[in-house]
PDB file of N, CA and C in Angstrom:
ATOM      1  N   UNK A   1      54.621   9.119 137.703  1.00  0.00           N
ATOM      2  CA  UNK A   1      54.764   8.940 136.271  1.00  0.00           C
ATOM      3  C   UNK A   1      56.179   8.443 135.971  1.00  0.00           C
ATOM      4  N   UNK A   2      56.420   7.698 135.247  1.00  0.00           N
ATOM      5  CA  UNK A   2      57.585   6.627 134.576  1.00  0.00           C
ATOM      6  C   UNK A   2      58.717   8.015 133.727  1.00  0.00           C
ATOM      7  N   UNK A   3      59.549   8.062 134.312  1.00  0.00           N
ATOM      8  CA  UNK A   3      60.668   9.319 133.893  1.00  0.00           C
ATOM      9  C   UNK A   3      62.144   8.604 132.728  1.00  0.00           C
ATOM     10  N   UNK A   4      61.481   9.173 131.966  1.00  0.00           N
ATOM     11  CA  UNK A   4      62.904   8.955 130.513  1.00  0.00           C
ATOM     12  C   UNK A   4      64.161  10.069 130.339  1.00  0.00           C
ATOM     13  N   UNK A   5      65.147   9.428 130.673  1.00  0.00           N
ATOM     14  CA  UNK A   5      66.318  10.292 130.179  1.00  0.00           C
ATOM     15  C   UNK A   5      66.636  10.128 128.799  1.00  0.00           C
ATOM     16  N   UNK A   6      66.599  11.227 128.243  1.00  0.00           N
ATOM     17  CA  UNK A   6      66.879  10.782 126.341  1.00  0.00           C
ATOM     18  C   UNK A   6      68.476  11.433 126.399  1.00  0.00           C
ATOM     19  N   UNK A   7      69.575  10.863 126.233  1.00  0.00           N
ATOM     20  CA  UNK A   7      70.659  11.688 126.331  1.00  0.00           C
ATOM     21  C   UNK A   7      71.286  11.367 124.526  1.00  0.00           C
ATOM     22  N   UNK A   8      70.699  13.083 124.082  1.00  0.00           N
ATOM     23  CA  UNK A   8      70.988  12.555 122.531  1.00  0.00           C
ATOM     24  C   UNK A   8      71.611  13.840 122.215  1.00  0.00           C
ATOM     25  N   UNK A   9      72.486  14.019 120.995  1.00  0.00           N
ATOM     26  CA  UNK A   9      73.023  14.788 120.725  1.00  0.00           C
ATOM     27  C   UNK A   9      71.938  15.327 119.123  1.00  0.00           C
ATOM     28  N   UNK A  10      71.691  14.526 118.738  1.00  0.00           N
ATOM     29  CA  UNK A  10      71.173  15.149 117.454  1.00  0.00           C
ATOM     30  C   UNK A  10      69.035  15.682 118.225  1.00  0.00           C
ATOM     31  N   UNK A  11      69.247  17.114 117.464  1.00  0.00           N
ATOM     32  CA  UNK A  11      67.978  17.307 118.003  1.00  0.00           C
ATOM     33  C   UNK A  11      66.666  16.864 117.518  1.00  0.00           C
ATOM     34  N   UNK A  12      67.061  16.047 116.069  1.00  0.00           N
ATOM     35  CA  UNK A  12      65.992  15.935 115.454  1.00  0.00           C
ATOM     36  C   UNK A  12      65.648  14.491 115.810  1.00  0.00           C
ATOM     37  N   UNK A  13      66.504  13.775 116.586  1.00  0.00           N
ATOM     38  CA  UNK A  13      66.333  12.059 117.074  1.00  0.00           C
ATOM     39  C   UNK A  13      65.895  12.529 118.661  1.00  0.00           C
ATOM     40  N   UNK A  14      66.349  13.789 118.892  1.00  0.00           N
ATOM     41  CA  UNK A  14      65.347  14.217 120.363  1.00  0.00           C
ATOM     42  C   UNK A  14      63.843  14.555 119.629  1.00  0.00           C
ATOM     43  N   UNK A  15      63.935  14.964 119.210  1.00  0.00           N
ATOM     44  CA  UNK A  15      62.176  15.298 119.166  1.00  0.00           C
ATOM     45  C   UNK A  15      61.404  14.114 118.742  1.00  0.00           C
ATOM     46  N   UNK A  16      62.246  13.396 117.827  1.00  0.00           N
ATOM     47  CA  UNK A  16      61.181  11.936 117.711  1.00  0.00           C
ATOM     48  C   UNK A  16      60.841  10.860 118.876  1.00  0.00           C
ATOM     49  N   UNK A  17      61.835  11.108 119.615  1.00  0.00           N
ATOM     50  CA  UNK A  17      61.939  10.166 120.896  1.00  0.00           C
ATOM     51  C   UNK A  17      61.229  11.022 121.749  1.00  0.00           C
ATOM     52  N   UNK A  18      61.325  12.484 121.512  1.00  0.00           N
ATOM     53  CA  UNK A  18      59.909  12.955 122.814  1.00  0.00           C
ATOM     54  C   UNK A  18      58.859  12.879 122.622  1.00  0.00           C
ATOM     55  N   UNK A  19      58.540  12.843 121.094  1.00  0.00           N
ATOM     56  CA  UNK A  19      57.230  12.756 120.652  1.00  0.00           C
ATOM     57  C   UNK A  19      56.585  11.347 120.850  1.00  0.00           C
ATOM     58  N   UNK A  20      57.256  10.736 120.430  1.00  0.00           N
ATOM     59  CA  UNK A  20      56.783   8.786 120.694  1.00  0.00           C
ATOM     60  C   UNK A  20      56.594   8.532 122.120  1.00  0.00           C
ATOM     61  N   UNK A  21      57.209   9.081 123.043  1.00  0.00           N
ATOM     62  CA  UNK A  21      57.524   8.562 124.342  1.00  0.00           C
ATOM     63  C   UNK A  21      56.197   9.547 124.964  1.00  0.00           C
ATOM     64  N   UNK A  22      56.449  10.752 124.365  1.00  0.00           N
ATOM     65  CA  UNK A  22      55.312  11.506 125.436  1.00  0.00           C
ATOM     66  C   UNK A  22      54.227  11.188 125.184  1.00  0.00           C
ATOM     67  N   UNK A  23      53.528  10.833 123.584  1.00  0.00           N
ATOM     68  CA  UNK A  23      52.345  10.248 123.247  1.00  0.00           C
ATOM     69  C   UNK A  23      51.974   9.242 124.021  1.00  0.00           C
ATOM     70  N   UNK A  24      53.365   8.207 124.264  1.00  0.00           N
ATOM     71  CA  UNK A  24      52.866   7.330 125.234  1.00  0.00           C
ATOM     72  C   UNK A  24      52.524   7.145 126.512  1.00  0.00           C
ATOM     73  N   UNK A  25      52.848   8.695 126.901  1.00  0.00           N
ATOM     74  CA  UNK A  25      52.358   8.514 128.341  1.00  0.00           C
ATOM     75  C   UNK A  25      53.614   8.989 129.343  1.00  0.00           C
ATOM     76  N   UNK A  26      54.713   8.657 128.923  1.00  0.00           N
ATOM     77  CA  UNK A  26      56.050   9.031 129.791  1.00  0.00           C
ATOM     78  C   UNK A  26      56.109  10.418 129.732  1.00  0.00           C
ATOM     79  N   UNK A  27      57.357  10.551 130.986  1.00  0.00           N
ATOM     80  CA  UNK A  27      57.359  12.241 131.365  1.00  0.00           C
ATOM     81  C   UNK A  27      58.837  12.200 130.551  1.00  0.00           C
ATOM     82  N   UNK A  28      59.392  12.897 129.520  1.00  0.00           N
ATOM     83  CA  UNK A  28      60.752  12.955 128.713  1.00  0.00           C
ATOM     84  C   UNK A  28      61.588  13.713 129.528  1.00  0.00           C
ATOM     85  N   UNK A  29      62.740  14.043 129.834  1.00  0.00           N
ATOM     86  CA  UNK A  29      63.955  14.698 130.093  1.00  0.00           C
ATOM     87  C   UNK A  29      65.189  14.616 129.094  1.00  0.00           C
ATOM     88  N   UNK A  30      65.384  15.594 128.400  1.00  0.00           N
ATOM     89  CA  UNK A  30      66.228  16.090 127.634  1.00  0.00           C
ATOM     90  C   UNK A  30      67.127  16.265 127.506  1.00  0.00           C
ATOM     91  N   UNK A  31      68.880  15.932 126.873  1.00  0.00           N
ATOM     92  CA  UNK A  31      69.967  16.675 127.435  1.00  0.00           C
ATOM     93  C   UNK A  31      70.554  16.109 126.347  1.00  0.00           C
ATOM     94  N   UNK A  32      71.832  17.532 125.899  1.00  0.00           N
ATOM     95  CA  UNK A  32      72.453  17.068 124.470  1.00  0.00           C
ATOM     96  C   UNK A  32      73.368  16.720 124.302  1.00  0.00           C
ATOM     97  N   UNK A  33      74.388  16.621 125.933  1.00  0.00           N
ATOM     98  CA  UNK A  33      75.391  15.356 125.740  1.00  0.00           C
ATOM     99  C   UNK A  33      75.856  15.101 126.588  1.00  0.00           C
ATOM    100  N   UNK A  34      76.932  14.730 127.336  1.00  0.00           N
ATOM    101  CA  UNK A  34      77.164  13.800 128.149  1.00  0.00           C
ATOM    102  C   UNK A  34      77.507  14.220 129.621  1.00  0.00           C
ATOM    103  N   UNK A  35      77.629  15.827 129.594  1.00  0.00           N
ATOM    104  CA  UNK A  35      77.358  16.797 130.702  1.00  0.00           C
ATOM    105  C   UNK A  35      76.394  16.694 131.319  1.00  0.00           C
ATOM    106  N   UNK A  36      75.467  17.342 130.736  1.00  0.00           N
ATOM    107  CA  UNK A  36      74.049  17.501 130.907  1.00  0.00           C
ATOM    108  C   UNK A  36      73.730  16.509 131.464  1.00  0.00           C
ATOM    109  N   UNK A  37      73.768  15.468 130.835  1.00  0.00           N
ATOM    110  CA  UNK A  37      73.059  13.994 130.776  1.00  0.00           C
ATOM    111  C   UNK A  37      73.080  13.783 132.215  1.00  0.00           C
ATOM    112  N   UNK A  38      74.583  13.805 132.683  1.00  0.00           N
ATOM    113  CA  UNK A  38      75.221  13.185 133.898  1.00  0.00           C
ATOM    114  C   UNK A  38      74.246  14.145 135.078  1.00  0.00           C
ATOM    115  N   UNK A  39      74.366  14.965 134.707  1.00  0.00           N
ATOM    116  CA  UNK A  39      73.532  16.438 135.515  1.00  0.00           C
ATOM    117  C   UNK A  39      71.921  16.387 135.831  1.00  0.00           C
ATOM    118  N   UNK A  40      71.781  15.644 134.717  1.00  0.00           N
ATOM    119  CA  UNK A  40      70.188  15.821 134.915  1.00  0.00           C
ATOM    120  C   UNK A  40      69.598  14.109 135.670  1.00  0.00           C
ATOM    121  N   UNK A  41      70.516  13.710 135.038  1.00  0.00           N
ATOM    122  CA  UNK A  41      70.821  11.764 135.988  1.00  0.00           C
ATOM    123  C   UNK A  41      70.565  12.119 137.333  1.00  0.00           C
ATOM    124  N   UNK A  42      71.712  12.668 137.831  1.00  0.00           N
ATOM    125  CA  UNK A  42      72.314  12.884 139.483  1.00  0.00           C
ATOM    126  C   UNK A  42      71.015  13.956 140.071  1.00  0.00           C
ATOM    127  N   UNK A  43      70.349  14.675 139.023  1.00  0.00           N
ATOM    128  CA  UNK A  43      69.120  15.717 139.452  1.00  0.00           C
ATOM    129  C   UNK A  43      67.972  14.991 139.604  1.00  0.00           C
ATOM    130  N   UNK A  44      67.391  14.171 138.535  1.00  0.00           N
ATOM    131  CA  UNK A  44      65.854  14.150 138.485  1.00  0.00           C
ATOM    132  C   UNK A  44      66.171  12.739 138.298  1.00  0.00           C
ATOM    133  N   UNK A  45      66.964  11.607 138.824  1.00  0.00           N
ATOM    134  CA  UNK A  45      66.193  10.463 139.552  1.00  0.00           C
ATOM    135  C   UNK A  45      65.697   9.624 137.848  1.00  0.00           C
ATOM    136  N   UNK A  46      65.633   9.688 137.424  1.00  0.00           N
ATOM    137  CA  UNK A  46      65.547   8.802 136.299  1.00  0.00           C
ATOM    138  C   UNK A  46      64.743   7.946 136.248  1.00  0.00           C
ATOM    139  N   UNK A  47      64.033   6.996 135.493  1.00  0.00           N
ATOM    140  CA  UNK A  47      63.584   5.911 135.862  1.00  0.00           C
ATOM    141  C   UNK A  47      64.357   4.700 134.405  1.00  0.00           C
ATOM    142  N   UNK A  48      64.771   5.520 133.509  1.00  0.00           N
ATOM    143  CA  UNK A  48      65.204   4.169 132.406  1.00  0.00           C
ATOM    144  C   UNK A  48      66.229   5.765 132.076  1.00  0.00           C
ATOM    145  N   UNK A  49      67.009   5.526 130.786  1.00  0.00           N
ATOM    146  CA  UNK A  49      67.868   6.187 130.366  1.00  0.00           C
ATOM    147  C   UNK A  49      67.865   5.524 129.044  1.00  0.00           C
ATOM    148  N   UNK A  50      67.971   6.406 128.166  1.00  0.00           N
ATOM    149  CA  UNK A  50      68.088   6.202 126.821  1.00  0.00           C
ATOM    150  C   UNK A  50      69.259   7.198 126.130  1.00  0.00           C
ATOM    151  N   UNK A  51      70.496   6.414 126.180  1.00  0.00           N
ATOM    152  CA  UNK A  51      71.778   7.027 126.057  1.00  0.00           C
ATOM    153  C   UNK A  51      72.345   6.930 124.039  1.00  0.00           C
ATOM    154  N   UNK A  52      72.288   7.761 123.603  1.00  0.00           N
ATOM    155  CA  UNK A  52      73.083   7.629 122.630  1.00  0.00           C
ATOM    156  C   UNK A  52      75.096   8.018 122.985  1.00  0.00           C
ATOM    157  N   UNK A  53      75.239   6.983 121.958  1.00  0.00           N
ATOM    158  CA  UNK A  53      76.986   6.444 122.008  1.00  0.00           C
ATOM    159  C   UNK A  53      77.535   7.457 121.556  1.00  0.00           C
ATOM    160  N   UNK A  54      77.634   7.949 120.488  1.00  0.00           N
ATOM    161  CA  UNK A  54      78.580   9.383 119.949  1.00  0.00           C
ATOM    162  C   UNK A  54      78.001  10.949 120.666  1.00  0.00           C
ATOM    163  N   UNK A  55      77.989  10.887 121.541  1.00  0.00           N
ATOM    164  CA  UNK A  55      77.876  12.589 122.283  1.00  0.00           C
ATOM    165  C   UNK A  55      79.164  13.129 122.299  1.00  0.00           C
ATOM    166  N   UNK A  56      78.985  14.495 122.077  1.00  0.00           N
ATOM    167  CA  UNK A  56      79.652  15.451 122.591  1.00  0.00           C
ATOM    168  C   UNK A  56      80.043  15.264 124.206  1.00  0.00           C
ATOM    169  N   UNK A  57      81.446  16.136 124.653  1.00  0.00           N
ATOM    170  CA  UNK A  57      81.848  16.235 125.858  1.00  0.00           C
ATOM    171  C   UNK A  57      82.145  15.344 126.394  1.00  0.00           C
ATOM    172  N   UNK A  58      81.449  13.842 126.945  1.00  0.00           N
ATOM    173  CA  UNK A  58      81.631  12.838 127.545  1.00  0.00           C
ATOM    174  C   UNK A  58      80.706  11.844 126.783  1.00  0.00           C
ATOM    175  N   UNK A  59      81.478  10.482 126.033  1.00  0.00           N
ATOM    176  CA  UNK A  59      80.764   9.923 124.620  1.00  0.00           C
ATOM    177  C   UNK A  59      79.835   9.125 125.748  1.00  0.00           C
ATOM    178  N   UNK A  60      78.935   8.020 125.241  1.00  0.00           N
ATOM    179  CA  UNK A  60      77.936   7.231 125.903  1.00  0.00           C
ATOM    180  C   UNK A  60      78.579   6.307 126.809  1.00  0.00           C
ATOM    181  N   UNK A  61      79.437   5.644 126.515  1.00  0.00           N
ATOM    182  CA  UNK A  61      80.447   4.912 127.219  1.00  0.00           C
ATOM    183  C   UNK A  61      80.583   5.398 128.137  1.00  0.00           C
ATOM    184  N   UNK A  62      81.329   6.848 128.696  1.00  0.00           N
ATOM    185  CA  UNK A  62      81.879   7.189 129.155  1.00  0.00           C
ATOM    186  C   UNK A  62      80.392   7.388 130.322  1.00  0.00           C
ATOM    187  N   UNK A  63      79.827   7.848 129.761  1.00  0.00           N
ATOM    188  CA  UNK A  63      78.204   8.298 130.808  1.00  0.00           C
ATOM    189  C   UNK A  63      77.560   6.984 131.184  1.00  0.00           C
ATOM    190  N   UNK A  64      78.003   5.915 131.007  1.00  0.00           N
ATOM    191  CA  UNK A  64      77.674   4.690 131.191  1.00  0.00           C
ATOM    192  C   UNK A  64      78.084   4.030 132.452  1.00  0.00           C
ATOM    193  N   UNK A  65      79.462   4.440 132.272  1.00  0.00           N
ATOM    194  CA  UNK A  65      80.762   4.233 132.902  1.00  0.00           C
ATOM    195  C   UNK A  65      80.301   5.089 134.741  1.00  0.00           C
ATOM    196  N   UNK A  66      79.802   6.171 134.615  1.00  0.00           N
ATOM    197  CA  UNK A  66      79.354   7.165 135.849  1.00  0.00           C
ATOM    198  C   UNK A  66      78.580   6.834 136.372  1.00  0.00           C
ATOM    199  N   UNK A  67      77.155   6.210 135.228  1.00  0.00           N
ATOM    200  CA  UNK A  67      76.006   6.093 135.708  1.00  0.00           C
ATOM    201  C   UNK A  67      75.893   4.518 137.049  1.00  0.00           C
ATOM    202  N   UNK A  68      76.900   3.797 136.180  1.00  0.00           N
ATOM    203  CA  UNK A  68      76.960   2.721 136.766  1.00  0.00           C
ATOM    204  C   UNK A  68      77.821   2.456 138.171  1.00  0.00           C
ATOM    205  N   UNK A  69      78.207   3.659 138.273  1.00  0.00           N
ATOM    206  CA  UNK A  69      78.866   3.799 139.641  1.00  0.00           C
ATOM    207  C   UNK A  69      77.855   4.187 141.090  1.00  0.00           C
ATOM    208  N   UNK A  70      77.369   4.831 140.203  1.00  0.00           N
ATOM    209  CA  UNK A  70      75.785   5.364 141.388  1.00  0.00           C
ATOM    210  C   UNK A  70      74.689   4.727 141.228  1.00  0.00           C
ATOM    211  N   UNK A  71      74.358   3.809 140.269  1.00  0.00           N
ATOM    212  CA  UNK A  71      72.914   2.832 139.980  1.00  0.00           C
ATOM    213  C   UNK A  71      72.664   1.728 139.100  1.00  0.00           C
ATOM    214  N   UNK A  72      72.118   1.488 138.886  1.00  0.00           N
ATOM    215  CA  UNK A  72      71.507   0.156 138.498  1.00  0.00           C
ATOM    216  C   UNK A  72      70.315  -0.065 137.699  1.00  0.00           C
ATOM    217  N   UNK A  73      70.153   1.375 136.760  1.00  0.00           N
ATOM    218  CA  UNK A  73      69.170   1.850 136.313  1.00  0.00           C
ATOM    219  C   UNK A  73      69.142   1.496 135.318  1.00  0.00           C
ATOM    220  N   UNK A  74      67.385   0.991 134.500  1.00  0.00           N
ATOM    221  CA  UNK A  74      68.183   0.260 132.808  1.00  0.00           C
ATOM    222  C   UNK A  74      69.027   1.414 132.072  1.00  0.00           C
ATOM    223  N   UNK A  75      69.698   1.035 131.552  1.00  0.00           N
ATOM    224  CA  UNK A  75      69.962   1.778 130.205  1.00  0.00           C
ATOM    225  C   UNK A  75      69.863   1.397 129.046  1.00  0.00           C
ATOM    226  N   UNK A  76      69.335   2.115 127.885  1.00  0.00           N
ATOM    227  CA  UNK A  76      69.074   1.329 126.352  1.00  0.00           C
ATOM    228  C   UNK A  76      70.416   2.200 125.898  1.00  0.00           C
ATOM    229  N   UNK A  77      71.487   1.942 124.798  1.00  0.00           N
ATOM    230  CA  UNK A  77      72.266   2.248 123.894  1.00  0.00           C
ATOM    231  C   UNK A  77      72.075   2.793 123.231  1.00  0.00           C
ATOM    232  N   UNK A  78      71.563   3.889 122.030  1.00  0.00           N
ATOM    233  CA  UNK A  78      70.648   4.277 121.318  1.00  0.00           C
ATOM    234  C   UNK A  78      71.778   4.641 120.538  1.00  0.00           C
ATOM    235  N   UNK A  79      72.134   4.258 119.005  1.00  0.00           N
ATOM    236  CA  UNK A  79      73.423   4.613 118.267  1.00  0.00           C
ATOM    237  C   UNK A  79      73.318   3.639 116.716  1.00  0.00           C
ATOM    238  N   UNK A  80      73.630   4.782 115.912  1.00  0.00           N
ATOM    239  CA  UNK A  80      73.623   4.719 114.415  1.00  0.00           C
ATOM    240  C   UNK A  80      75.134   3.803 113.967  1.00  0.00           C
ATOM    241  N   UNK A  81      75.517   3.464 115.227  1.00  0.00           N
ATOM    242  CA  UNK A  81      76.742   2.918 114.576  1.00  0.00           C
ATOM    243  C   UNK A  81      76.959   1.566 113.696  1.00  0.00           C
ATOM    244  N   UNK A  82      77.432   0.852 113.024  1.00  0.00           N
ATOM    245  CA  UNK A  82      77.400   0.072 113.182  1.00  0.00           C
ATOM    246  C   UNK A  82      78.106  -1.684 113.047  1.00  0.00           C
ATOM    247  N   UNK A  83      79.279  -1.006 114.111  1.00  0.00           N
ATOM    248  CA  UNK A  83      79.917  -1.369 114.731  1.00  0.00           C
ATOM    249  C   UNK A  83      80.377  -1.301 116.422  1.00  0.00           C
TER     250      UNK A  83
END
C-alpha cells in the first residue's frame, strides 16, 4: 500500500488530509512537526511526504534540507503562506 507522510502542525489540516487521503485508499502517517516528521521519515520508509513550511521545532525547510540528504523521495510543500 502507497505510504503518506503528512508532516503538519495544525491538527485540523491533519485530519482533512487523513480523511481525503485515507478515503482514497492510502495508508496516512502523522506527525506534528519537524521532530517527529524526521523520526517517522527515517522509521516507516515513506513513499511521498507532504510537508507543511511553518512547523514547530524544525520549520519545513529545514526537514527538507535532512530529508534530502538520505532520499529522493517526492515531497509536496503544503503552506498557507503566501510568500
Amino acid at each position: 500500500m502507497f505510504r503518506i507522510l503528512v508532516i503538519e502542525d495544525d491538527p485540523d489540516i491533519q485530519e482533512v488530509l487523513n480523511n481525503y487521503l485515507t478515503a482514497a485508499g492510502y495508508l496516512v502517517l502523522l506527525a506534528g512537526d519537524g521532530v517527529e516528521g524526521l523520526a517517522c521519515f527515517r522509521q516507516e520508509h515513506p513513499d511521498l511526504v507532504l510537508l507543511d513550511v511553518m512547523l514547530p521545532k524544525v520549520d519545513g525547510f529545514g526537514v527538507l534540507e535532512l530529508i534530502r540528504q538520505e532520499s529522493q523521495i517526492p515531497v509536496l510543500m503544503v503552506t498557507a503562506r503566501d510568500s
